[in-house]
N, C-alpha and C. Protein backbone atom coordinates (compact mmCIF):
# COMPACT_ATOMS: atom_id res chain seq x y z
N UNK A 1 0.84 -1.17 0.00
CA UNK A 1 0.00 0.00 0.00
C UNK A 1 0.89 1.24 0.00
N UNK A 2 0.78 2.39 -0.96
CA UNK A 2 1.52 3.42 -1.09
C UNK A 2 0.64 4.63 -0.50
N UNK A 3 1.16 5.68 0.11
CA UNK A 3 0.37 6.62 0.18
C UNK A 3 1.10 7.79 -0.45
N UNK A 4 0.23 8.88 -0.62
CA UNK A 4 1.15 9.49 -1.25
C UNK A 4 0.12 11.22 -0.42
N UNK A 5 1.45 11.72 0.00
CA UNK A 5 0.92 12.88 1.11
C UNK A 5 1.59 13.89 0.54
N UNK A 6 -0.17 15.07 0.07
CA UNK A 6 0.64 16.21 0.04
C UNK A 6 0.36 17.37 0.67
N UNK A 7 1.32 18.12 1.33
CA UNK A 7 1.43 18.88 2.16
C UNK A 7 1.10 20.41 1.15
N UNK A 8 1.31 20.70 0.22
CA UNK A 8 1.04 21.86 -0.71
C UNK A 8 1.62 22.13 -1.86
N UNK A 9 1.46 23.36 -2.00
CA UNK A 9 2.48 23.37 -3.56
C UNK A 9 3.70 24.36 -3.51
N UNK A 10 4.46 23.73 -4.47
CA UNK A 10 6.08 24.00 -4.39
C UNK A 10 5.92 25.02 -5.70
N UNK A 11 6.42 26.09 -5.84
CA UNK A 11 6.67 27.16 -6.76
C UNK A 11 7.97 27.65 -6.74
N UNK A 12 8.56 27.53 -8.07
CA UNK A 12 10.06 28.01 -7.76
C UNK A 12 10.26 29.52 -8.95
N UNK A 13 10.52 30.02 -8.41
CA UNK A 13 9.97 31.53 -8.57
C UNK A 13 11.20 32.09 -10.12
N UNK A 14 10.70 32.89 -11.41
CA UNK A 14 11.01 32.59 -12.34
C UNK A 14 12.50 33.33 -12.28
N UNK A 15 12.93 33.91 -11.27
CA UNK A 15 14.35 35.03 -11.12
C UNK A 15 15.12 33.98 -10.53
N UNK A 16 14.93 32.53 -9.64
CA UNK A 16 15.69 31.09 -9.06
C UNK A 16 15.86 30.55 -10.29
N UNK A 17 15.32 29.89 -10.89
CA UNK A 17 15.56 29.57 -12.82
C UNK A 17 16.53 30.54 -13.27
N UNK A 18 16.22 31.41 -13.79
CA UNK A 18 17.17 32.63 -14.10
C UNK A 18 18.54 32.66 -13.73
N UNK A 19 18.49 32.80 -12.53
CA UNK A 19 19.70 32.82 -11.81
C UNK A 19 20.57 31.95 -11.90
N UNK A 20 20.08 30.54 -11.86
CA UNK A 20 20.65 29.25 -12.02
C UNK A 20 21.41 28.98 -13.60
N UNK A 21 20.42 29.34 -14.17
CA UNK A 21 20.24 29.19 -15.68
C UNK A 21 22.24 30.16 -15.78
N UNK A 22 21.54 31.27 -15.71
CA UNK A 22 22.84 32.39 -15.51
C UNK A 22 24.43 32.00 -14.95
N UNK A 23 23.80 31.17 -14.13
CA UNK A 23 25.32 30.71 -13.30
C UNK A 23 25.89 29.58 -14.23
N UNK A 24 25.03 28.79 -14.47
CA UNK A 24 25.61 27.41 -15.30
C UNK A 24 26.11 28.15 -16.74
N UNK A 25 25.21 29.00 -16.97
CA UNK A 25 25.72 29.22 -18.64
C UNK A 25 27.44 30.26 -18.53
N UNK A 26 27.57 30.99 -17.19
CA UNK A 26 29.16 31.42 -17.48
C UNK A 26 30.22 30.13 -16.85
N UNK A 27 29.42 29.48 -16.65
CA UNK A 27 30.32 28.08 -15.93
C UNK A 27 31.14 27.61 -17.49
N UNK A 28 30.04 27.68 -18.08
CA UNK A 28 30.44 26.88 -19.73
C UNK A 28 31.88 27.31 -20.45
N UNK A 29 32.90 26.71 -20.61
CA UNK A 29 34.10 26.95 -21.49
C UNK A 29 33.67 27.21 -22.92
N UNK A 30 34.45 28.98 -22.65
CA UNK A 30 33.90 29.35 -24.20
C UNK A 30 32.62 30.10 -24.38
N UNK A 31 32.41 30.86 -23.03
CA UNK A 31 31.62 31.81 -23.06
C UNK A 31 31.77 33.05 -21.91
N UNK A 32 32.19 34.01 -22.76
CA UNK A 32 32.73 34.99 -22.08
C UNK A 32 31.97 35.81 -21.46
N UNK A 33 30.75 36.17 -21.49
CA UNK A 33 30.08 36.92 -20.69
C UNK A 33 28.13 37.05 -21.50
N UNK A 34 27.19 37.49 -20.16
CA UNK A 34 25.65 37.26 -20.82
C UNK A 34 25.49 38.61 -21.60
N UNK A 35 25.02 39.21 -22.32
CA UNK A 35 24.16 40.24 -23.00
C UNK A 35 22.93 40.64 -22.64
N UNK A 36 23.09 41.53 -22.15
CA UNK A 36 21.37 42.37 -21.64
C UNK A 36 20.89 42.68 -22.55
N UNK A 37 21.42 43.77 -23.47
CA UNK A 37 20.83 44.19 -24.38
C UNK A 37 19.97 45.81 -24.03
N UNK A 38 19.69 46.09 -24.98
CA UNK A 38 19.22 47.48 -24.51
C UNK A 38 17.73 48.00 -24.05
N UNK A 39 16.86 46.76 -24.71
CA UNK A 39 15.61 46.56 -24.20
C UNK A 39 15.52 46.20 -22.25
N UNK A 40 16.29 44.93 -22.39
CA UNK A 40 16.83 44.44 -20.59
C UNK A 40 17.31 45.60 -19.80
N UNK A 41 17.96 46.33 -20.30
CA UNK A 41 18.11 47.71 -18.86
C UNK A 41 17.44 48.51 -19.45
N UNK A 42 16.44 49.08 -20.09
CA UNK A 42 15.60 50.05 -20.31
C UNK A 42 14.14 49.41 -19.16
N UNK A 43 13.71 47.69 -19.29
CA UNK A 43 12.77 47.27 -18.33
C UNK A 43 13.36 47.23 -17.25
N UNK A 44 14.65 47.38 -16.85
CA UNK A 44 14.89 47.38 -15.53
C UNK A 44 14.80 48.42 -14.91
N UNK A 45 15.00 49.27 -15.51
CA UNK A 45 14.84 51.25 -15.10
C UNK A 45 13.28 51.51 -15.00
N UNK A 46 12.42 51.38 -15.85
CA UNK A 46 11.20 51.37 -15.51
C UNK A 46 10.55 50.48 -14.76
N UNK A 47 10.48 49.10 -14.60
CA UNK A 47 9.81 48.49 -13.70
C UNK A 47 10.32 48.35 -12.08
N UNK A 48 12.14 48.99 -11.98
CA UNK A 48 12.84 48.62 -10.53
C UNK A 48 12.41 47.22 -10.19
N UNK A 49 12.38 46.59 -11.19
CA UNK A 49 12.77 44.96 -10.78
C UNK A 49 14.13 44.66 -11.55
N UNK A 50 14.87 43.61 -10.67
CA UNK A 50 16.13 42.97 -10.60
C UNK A 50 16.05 42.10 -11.93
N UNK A 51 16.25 41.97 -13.27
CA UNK A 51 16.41 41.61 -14.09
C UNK A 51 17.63 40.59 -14.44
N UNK A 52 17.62 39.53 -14.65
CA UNK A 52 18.66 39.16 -14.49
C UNK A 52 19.35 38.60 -16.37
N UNK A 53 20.52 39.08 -16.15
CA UNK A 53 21.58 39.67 -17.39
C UNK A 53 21.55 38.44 -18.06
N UNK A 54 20.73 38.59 -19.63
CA UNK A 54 20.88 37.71 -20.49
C UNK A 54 20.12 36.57 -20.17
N UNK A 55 18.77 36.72 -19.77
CA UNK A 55 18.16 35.17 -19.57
C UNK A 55 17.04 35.72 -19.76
N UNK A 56 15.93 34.70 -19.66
CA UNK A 56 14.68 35.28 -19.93
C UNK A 56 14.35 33.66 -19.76
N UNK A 57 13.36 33.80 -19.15
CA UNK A 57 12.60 32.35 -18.41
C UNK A 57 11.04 32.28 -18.43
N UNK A 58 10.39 31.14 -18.85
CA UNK A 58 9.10 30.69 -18.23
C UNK A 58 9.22 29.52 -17.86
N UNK A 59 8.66 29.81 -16.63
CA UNK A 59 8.25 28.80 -15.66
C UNK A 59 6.52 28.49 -15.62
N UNK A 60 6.76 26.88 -15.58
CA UNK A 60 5.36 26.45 -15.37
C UNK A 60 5.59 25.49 -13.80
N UNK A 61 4.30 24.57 -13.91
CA UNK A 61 4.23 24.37 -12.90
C UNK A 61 5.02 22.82 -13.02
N UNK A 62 5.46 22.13 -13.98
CA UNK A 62 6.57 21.32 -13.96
C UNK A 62 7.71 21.39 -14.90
N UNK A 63 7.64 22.56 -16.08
CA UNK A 63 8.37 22.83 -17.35
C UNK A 63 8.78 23.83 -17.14
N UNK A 64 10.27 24.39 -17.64
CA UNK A 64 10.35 25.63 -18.01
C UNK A 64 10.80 25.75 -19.18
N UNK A 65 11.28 26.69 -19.70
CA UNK A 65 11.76 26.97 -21.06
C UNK A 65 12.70 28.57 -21.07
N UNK A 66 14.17 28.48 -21.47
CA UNK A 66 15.00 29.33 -21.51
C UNK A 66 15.38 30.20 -22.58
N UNK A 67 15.52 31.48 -22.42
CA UNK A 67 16.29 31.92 -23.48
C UNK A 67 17.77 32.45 -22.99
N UNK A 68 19.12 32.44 -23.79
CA UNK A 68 20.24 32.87 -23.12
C UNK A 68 20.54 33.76 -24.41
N UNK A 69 20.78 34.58 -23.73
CA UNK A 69 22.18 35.74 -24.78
C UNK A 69 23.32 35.85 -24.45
N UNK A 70 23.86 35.38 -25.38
CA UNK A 70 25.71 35.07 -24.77
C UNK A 70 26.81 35.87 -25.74
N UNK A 71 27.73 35.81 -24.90
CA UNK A 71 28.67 36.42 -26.03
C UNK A 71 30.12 35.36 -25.58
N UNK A 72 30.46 34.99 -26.65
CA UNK A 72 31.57 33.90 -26.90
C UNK A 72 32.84 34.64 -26.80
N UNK A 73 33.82 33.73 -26.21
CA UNK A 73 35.12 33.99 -26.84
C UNK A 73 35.61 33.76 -28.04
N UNK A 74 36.26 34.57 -28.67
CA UNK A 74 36.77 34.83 -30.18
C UNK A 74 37.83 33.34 -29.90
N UNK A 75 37.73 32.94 -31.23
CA UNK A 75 38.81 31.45 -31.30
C UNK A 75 37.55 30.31 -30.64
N UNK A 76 36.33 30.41 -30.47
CA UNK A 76 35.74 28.94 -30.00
C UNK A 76 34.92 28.68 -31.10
N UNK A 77 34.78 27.05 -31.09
CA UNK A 77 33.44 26.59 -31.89
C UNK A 77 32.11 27.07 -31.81
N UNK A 78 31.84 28.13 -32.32
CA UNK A 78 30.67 28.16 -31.56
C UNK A 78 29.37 27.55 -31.28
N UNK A 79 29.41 26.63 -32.12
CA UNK A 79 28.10 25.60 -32.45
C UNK A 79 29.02 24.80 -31.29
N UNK A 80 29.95 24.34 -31.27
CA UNK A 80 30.45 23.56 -29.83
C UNK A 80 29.83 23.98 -28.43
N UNK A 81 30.53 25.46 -28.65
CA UNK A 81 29.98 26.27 -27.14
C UNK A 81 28.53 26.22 -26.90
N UNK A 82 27.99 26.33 -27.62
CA UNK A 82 26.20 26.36 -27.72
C UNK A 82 25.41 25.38 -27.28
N UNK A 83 26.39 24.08 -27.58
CA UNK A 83 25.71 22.97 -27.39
C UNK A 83 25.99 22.42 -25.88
N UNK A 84 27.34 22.91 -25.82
CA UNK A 84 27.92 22.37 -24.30
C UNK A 84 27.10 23.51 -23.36
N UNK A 85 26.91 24.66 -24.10
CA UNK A 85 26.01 25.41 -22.96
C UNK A 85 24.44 25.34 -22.80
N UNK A 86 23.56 24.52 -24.07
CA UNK A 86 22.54 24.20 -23.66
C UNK A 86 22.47 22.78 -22.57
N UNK A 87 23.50 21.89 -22.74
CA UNK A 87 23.54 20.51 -21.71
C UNK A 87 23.59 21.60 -20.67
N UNK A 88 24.97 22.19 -20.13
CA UNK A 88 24.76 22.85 -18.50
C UNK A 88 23.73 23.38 -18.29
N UNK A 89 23.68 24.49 -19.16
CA UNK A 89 21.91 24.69 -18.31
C UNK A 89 20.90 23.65 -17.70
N UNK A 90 20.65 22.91 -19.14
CA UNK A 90 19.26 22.06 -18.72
C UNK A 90 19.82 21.09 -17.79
N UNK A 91 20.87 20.59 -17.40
CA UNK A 91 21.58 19.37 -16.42
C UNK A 91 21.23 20.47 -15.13
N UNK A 92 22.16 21.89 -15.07
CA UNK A 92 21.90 22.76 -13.47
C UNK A 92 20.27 23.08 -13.39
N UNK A 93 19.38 23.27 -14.07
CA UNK A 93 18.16 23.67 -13.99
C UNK A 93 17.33 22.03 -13.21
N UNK A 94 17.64 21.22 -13.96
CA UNK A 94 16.88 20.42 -13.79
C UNK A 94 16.76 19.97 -12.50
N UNK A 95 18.72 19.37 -12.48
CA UNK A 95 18.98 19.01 -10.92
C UNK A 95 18.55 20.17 -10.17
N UNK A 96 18.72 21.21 -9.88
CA UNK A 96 18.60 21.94 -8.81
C UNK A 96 17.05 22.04 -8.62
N UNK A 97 15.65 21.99 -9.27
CA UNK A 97 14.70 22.37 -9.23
C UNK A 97 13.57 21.41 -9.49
N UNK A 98 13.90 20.59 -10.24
CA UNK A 98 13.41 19.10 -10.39
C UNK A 98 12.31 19.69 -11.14
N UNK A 99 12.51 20.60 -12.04
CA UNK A 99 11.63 21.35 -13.41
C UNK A 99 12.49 20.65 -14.62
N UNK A 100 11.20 20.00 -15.51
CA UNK A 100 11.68 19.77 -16.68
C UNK A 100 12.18 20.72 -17.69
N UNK A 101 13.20 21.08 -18.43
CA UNK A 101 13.81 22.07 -18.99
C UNK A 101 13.38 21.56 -20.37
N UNK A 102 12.49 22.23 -21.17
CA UNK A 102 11.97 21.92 -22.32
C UNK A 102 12.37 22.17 -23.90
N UNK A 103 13.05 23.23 -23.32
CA UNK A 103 14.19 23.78 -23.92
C UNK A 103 14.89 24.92 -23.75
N UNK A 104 16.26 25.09 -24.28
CA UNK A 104 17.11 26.01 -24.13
C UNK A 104 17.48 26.60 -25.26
N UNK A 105 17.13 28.29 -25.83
CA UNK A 105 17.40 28.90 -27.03
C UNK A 105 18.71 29.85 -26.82
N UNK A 106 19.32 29.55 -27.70
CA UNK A 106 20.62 30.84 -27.75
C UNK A 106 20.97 31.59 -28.66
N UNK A 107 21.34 32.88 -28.31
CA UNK A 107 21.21 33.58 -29.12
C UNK A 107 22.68 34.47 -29.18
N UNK A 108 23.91 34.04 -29.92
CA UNK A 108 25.02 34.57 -29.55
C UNK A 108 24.87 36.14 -29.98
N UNK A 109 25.27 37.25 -29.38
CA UNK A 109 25.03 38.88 -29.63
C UNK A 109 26.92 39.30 -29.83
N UNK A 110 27.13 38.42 -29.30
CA UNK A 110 29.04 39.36 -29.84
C UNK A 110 29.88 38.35 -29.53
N UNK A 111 30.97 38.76 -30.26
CA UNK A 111 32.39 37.83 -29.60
C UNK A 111 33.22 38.79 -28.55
N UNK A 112 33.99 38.00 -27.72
CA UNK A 112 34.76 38.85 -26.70
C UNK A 112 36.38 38.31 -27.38
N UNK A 113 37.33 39.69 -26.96
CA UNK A 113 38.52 39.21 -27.75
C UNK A 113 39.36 39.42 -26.11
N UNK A 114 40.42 38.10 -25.94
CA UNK A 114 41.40 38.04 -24.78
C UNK A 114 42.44 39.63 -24.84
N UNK A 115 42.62 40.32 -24.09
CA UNK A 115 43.40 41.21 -23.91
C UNK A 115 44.53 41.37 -25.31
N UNK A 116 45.10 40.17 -25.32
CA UNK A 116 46.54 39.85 -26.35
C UNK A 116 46.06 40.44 -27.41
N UNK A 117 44.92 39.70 -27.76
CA UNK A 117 43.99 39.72 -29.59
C UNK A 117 44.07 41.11 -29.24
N UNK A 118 42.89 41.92 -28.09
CA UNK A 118 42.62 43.29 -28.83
C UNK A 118 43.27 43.93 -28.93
N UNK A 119 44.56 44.03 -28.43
CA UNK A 119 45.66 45.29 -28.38
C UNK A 119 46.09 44.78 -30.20
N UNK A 120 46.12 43.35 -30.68
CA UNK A 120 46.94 43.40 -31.76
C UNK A 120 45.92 43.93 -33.00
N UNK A 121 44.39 43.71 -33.07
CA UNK A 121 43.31 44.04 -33.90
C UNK A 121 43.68 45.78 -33.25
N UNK A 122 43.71 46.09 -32.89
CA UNK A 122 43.36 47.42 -32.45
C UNK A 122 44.71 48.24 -32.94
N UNK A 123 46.30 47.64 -32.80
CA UNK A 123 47.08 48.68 -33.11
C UNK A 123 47.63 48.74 -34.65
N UNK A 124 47.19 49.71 -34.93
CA UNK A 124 47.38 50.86 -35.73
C UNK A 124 48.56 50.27 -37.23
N UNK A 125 49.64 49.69 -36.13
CA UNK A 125 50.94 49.41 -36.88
C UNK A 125 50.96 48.02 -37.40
N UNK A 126 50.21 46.94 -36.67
CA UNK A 126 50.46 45.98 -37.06
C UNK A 126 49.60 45.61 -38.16
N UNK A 127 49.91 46.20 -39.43
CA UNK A 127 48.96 46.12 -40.84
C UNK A 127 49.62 45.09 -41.45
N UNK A 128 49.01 44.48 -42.24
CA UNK A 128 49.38 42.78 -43.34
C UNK A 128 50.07 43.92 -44.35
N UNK A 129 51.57 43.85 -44.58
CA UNK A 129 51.93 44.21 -46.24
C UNK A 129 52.42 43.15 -47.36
């Protein structure tokens, strides 16, 4: 005989997703930082809610579904990075929240260049003759 007891309902609130989502995706090798974008701090200035950088989440009551804006490091696969960063997400989302992750969309907005690269793209002298 099984019983099965429930005490109420569990809601995990859509800025805990977010956040999570956020942490796993700079965990990922080969992604240098999230993208707000200019829409994301224009709703953060008007609504004074805590927005969190480069994610965008719905949550249901056992599914969620992600969006990430990322910006890569210059020199990676990026169809590599993309893919290794949709597994972390949906692996940290899932475990941590026990929400099915239904899917994960990405949307790369820029490349980031290591210190070395930009000084050499950037100076002046070092032209191809």
């Amino acid at each position: 005989m099984s019983e099965e007891i429930q005490t109420g309902l569990i809601r995990i609130s859509d800025d805990v997703v977010a956040t999570i989502a956020g942490l796993a995706a700079l965990e990922t090798p080969g992604i240098a930082d999230m993208s707000g974008g200019i829409s994301e701090g224009l709703a953060k200035r008007l609504s004074g809610k805590n927005v969190q950088k480069g994610v965008s989440v719905e949550v249901g009551q056992v599914e969620t579904a992600i969006d990430l804006r990322v910006i890569v490091n210059y020199g990676s696969k990026i169809h590599e990075v993309c893919r290794d960063l949709q597994e972390n997400v949906r692996d940290a989302v899932e475990n941590m929240t026990g929400l099915t992750v239904v899917e994960v969309n990405i949307k790369v907005e820029g490349v980031a260049f290591l210190e070395e690269e930009r000084a050499v793209v950037e100076d002046p002298n070092n032209r191809v003759k």
